[in-house]
N, C-alpha and C. Protein backbone atom coordinates (compact mmCIF):
# COMPACT_ATOMS: atom_id res chain seq x y z
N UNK A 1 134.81 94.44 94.86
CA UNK A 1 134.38 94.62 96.24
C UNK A 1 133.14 93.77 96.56
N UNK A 2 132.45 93.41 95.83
CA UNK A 2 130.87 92.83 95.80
C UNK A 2 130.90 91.15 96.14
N UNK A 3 132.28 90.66 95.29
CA UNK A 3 132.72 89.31 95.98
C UNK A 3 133.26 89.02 96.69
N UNK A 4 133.79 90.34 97.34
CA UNK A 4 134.68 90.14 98.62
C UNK A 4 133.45 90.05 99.81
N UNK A 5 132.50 90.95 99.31
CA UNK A 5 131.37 91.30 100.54
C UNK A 5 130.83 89.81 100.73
N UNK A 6 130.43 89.30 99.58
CA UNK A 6 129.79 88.21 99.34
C UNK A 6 130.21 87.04 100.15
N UNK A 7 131.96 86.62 100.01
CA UNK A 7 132.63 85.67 100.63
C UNK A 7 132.44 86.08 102.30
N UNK A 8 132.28 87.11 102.62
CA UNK A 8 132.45 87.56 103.96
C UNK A 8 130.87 86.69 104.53
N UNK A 9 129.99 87.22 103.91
CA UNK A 9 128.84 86.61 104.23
C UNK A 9 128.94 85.56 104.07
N UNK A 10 129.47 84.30 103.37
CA UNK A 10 128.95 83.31 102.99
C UNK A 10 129.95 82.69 104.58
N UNK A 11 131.36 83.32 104.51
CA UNK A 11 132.09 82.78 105.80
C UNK A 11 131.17 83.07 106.91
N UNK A 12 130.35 84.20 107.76
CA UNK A 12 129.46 84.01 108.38
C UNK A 12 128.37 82.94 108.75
N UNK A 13 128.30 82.78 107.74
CA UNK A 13 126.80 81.73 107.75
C UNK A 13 127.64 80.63 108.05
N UNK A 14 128.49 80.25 107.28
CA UNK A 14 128.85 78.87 107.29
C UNK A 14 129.58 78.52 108.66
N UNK A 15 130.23 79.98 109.35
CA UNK A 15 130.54 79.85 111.00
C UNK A 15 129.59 79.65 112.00
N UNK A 16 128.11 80.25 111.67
CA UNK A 16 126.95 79.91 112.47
C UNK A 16 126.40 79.05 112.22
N UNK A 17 125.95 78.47 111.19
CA UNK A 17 125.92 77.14 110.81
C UNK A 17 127.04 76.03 111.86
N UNK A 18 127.70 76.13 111.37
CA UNK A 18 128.54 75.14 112.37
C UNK A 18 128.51 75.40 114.23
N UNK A 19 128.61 76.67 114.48
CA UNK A 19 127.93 76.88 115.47
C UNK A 19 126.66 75.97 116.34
N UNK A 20 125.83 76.24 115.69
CA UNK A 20 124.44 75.54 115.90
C UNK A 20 124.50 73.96 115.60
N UNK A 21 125.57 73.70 114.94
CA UNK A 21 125.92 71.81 114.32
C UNK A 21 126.53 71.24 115.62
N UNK A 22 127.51 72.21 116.21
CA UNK A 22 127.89 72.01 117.40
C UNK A 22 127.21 71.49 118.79
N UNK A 23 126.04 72.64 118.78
CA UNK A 23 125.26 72.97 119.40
C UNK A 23 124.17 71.41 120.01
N UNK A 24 124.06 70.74 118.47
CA UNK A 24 123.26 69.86 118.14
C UNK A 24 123.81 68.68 118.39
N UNK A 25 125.37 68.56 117.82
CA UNK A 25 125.84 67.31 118.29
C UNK A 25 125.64 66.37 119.51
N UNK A 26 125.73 66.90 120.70
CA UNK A 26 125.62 66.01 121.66
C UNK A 26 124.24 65.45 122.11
N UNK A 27 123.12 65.72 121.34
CA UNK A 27 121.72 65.33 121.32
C UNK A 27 121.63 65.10 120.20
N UNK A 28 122.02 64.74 119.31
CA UNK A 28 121.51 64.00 117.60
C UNK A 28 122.38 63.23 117.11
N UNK A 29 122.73 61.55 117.84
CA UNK A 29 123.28 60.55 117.46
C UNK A 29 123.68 60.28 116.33
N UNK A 30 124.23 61.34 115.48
CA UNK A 30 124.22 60.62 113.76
C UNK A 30 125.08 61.43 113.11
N UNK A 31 125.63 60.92 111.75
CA UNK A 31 126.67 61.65 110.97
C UNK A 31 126.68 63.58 110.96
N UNK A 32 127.98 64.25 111.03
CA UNK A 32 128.06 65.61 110.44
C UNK A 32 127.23 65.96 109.67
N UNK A 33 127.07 65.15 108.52
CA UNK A 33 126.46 65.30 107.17
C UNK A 33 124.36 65.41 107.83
N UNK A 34 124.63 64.62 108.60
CA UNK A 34 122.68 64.94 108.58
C UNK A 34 122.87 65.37 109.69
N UNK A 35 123.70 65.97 110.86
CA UNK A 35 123.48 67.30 111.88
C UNK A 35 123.48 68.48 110.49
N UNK A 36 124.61 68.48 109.80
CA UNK A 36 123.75 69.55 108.96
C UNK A 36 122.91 70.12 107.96
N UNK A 37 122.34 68.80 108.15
CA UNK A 37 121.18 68.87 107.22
C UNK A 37 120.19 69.47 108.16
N UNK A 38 120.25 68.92 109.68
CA UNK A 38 119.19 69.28 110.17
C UNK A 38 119.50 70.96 111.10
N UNK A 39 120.61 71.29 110.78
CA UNK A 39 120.67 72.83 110.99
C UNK A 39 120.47 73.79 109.62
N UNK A 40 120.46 72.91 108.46
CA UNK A 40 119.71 73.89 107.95
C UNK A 40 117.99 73.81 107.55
N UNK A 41 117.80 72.64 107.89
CA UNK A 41 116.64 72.33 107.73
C UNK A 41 115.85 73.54 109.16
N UNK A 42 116.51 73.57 110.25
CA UNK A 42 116.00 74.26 111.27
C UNK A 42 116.14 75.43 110.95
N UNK A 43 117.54 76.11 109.83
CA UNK A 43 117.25 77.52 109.61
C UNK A 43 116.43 78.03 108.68
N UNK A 44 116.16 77.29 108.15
CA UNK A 44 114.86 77.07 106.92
C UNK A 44 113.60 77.01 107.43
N UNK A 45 113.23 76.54 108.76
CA UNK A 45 112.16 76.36 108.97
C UNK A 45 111.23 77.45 109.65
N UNK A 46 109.54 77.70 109.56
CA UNK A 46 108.94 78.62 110.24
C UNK A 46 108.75 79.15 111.38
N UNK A 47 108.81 80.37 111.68
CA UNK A 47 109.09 80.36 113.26
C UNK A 47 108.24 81.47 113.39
N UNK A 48 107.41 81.73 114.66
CA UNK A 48 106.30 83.01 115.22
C UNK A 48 107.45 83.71 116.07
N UNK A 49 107.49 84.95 115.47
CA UNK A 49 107.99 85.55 116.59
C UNK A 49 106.93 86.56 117.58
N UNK A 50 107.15 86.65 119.18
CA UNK A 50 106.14 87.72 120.00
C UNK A 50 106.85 88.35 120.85
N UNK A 51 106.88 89.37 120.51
CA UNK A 51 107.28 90.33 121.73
C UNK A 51 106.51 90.23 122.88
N UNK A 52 106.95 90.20 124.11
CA UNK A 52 106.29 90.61 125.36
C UNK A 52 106.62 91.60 125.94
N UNK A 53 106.61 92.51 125.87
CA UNK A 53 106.99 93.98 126.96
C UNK A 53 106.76 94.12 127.73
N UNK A 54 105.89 93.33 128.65
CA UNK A 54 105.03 93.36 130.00
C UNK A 54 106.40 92.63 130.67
N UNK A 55 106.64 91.44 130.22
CA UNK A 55 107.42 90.57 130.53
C UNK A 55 109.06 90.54 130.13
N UNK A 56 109.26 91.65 129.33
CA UNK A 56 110.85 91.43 128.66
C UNK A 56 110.81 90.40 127.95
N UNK A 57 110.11 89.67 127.08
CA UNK A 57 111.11 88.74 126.45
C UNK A 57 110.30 88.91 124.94
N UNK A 58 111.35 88.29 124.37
CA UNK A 58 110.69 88.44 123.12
C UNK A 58 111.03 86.24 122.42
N UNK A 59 109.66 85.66 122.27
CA UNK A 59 109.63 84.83 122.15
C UNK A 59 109.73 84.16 120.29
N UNK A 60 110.48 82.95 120.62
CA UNK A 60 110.55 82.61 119.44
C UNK A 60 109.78 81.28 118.94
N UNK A 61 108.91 80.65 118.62
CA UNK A 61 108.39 79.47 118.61
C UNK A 61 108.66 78.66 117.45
N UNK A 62 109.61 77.73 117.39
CA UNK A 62 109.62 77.03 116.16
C UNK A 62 108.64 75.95 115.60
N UNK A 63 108.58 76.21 114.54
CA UNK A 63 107.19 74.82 113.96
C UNK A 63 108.21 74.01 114.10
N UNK A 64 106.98 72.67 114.45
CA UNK A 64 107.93 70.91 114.14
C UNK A 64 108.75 70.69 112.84
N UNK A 65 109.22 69.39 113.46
CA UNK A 65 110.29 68.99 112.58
C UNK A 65 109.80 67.68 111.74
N UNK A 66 110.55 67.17 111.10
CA UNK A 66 109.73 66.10 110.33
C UNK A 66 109.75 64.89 111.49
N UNK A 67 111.03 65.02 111.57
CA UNK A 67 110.91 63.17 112.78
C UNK A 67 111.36 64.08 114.51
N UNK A 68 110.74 63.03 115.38
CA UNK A 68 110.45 62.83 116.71
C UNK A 68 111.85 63.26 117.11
N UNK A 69 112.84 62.60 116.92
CA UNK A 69 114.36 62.63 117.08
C UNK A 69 114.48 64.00 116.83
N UNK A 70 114.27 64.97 115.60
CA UNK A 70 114.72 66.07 115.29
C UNK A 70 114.34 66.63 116.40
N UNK A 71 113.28 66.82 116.67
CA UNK A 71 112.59 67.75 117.83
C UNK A 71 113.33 67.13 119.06
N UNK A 72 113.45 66.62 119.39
CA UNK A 72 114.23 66.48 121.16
C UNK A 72 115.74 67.39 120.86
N UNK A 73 115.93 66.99 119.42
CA UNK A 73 117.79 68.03 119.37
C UNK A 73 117.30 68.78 119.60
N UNK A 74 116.26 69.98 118.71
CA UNK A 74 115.96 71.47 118.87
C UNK A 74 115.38 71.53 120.22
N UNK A 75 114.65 71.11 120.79
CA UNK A 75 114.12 71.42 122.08
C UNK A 75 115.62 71.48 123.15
N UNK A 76 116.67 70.52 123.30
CA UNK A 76 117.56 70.84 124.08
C UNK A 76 118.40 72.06 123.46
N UNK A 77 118.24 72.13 121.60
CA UNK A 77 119.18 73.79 121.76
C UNK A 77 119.09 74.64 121.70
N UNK A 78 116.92 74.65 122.45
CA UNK A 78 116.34 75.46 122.74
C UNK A 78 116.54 75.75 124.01
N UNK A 79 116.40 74.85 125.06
CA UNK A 79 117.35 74.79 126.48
C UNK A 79 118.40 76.09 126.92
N UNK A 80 119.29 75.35 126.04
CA UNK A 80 120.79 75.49 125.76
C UNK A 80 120.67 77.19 125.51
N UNK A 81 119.86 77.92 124.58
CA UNK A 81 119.98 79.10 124.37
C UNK A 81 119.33 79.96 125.33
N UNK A 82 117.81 79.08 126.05
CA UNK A 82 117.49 79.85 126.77
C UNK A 82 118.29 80.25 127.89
N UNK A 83 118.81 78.94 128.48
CA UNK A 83 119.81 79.48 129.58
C UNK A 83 121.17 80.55 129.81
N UNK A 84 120.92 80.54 128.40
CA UNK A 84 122.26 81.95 128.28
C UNK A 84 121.70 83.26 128.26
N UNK A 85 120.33 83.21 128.50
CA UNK A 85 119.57 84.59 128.72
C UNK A 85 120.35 85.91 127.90
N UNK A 86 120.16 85.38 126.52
CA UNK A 86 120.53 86.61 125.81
C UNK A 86 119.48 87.94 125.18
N UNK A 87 119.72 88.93 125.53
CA UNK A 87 118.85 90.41 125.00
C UNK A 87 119.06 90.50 124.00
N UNK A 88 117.63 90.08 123.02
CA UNK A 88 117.87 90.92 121.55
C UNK A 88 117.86 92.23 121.54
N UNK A 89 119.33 92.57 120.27
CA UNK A 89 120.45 93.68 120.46
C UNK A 89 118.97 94.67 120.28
N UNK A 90 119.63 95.73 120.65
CA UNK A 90 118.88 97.12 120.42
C UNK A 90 117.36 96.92 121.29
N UNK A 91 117.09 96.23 122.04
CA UNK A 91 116.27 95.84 123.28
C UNK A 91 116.47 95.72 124.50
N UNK A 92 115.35 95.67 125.14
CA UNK A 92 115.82 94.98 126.73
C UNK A 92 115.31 93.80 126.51
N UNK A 93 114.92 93.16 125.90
CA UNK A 93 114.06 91.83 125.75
C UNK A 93 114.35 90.24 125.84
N UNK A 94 114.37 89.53 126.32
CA UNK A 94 115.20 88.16 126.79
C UNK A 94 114.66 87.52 125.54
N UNK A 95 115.96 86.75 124.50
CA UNK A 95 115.37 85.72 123.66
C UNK A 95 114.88 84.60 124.57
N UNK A 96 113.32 84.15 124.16
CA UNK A 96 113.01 83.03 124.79
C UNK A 96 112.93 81.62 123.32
N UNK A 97 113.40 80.98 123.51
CA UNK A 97 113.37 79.67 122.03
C UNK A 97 112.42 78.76 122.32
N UNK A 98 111.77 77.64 121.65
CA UNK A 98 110.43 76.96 122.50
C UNK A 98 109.99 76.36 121.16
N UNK A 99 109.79 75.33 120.71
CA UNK A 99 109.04 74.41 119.67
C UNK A 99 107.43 74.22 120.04
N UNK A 100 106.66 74.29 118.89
CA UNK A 100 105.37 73.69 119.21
C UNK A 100 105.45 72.42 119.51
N UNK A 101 105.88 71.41 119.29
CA UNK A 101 106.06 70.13 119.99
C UNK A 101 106.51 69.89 121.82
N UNK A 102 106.34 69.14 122.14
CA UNK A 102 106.78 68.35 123.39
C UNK A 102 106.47 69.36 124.65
């Protein structure tokens, strides 16, 4: 049962992963192979999270990326998510996405 659980998870990730590769493609000019490098490099990377309750949202701020290029992808599929105004579950709270850069 423990490798069945296991494969289940690993099929998850590797569906959101591609998800977000998707996501990235049409702003990051360059092979599959380094869009997903740089989705996991982005799921790897540090992020502040802040609740606002005054305001509903609960904000996410990602640290930079190594190159200039990386950051314009994440900033548009930061865009991209904000505009789907989604409530983190078990909240009323609007994910807001947002890079320290640009």
């Amino acid at each position: 049962e423990s490798k069945h659980l296991m494969n289940i998870i690993k099929m998850i990730a590797y569906r959101s992963e591609t998800a977000l590769a998707n996501l990235i493609a049409p702003h990051y000019a360059k092979s599959d192979n380094e869009i997903r490098t740089l989705v996991k490099s982005l799921i790897n990377t540090r992020a502040d999270i802040h609740p606002d309750y005054r305001e509903g949202k609960l904000v996410v701020t990602l640290y930079s990326m190594a190159f200039q290029r990386e950051n314009l992808a994440i900033n548009q599929i930061c865009q991209t998510l904000n505009d789907a105004e989604v409530i983190f579950p078990g909240s009323n709270l609007t994910l807001i996405y947002k890079t320290t850069t640009i």
